[in-house]
Protein backbone atom coordinates (compact mmCIF):
# COMPACT_ATOMS: atom_id res chain seq x y z
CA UNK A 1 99.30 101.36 91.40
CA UNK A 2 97.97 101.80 87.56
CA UNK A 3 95.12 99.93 86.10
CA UNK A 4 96.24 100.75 83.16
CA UNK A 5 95.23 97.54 80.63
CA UNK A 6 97.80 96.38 78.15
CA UNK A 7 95.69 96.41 75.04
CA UNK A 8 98.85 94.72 73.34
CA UNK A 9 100.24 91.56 73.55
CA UNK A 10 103.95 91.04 74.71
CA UNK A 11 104.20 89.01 71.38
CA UNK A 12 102.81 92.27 69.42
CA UNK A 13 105.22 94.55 71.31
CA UNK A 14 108.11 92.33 71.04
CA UNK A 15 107.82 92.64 66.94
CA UNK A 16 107.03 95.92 66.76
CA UNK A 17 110.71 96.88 68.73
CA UNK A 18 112.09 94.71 66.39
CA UNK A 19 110.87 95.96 63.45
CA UNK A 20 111.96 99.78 64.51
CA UNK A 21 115.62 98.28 65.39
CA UNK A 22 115.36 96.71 62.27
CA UNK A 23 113.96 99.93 60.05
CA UNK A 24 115.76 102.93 61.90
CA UNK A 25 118.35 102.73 58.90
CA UNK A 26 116.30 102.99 55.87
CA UNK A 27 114.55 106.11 57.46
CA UNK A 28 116.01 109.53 58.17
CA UNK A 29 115.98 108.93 62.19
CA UNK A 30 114.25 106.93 64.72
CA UNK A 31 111.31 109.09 65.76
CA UNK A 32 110.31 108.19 61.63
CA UNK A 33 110.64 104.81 61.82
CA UNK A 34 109.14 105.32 65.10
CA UNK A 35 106.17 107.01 63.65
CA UNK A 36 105.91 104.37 60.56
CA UNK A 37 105.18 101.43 62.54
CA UNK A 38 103.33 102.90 65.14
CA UNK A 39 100.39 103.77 62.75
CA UNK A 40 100.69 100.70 61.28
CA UNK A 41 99.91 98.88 64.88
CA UNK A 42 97.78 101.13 65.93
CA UNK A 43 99.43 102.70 69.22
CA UNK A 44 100.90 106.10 70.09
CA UNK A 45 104.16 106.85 68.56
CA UNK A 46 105.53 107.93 72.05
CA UNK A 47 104.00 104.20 73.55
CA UNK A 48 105.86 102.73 71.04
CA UNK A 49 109.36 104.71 71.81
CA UNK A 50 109.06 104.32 75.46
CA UNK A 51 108.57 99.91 74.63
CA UNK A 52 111.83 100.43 72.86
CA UNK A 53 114.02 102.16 75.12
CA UNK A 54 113.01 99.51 77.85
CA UNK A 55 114.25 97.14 75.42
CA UNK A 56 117.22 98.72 75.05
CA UNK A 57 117.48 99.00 78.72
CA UNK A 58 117.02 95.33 79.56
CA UNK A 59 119.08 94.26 76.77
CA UNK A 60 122.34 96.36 78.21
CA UNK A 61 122.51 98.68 75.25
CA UNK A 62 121.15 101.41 77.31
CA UNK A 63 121.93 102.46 81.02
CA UNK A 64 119.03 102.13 83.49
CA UNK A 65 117.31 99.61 85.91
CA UNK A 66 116.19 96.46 83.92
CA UNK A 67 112.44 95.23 84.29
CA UNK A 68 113.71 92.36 86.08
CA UNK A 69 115.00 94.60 88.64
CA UNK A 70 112.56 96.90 88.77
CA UNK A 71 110.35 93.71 89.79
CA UNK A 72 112.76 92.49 92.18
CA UNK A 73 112.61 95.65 93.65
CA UNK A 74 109.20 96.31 93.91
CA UNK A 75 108.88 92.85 95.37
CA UNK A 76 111.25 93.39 97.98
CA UNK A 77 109.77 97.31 98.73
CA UNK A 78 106.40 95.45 99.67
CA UNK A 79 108.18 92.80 101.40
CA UNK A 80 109.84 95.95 103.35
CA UNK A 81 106.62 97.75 104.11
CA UNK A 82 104.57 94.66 105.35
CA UNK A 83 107.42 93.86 107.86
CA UNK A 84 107.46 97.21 109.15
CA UNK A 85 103.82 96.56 109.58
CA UNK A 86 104.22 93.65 111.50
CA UNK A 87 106.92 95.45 113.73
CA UNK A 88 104.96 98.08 114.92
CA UNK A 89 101.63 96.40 115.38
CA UNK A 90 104.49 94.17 117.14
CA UNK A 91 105.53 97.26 119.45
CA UNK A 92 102.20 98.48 120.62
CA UNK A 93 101.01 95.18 121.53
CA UNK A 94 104.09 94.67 123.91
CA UNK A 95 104.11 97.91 125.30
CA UNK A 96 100.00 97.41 125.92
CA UNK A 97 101.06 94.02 127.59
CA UNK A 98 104.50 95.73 129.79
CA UNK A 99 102.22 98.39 131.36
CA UNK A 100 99.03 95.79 131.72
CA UNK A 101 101.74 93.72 133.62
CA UNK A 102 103.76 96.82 135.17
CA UNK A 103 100.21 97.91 136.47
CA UNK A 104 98.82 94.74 137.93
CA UNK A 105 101.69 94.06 140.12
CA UNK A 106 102.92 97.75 141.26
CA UNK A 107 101.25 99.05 144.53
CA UNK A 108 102.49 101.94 144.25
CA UNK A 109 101.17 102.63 140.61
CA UNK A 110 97.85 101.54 141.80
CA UNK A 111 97.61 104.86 143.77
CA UNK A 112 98.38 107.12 141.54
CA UNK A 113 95.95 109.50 140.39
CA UNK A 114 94.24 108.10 137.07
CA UNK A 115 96.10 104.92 136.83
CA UNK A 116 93.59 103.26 139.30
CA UNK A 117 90.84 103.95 136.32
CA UNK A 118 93.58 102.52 134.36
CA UNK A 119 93.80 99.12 136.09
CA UNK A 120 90.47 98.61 136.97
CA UNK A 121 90.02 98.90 133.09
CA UNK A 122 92.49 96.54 132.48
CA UNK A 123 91.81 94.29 135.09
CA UNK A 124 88.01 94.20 134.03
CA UNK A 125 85.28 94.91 136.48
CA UNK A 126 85.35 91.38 138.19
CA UNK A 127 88.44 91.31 140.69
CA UNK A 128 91.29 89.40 138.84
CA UNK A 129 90.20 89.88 135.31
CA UNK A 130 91.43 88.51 131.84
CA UNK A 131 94.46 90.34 131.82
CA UNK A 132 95.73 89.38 135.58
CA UNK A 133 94.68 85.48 134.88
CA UNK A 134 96.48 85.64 131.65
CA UNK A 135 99.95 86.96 133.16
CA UNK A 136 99.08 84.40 136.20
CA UNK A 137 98.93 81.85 133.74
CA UNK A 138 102.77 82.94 131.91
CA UNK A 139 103.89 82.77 135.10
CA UNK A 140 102.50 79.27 135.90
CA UNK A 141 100.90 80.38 138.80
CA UNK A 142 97.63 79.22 137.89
């Protein structure tokens, strides 16, 4: 992301793209009229260029992606990364709860080497524990 501040208005942009549409034909080329009004507003001849291409661009005179795309895009690109977000923190938690569950109620897990630690971990240090009362409870055994 930019912080970049807009130190001009939409309004102040607007006129000066019209004004080089407008002008382009009394000078010798763009880049002059480009160059006339940008002094005039105050802004960098290549800021200036760049606003009028996008207009160009959103108006259909130009090829390219229009700003309201772009947005649209950029919305749905967050949208996109947030949900794979959610997914994953999604995943781990289930596979944390599948082997919490897997663990409490397989014997034979129980004696393998380092998944005893494991349990007794998950199982807390007081017998049944949170995680054995909480499946107990899904399973309306409680």
């Amino acid at each position: 992301m930019s912080k970049t501040t807009n130190k001009f208005s939409s309004e102040v942009r607007e006129r000066a793209v019209r004004l080089v549409l407008d002008n382009q034909n009394q000078h010798g080329s763009r880049w002059q009229a480009v160059l006339s009004i940008s002094s005039k507003i105050g802004c960098a001849p290549q800021t200036l260029n760049d606003w009028v291409k996008k207009a160009e661009v959103d108006s259909g005179k130009r090829p390219g992606v229009s700003s309201e795309m772009a947005e649209k895009m950029k919305a749905l690109e967050r949208e996109n990364r947030e949900l794979r977000q959610a997914n994953e923190i999604l995943r781990k938690a289930s596979a944390y709860f599948a082997m919490a569950e897997l663990v409490l109620w397989n014997p034979w897990l129980l004696r393998q080497k380092g998944v005893a630690a494991r349990h007794r971990k998950l199982r807390g240090s007081g017998g049944g524990g949170v995680v054995r009362s909480l499946v107990l409870q899904d399973r309306g055994r409680v």
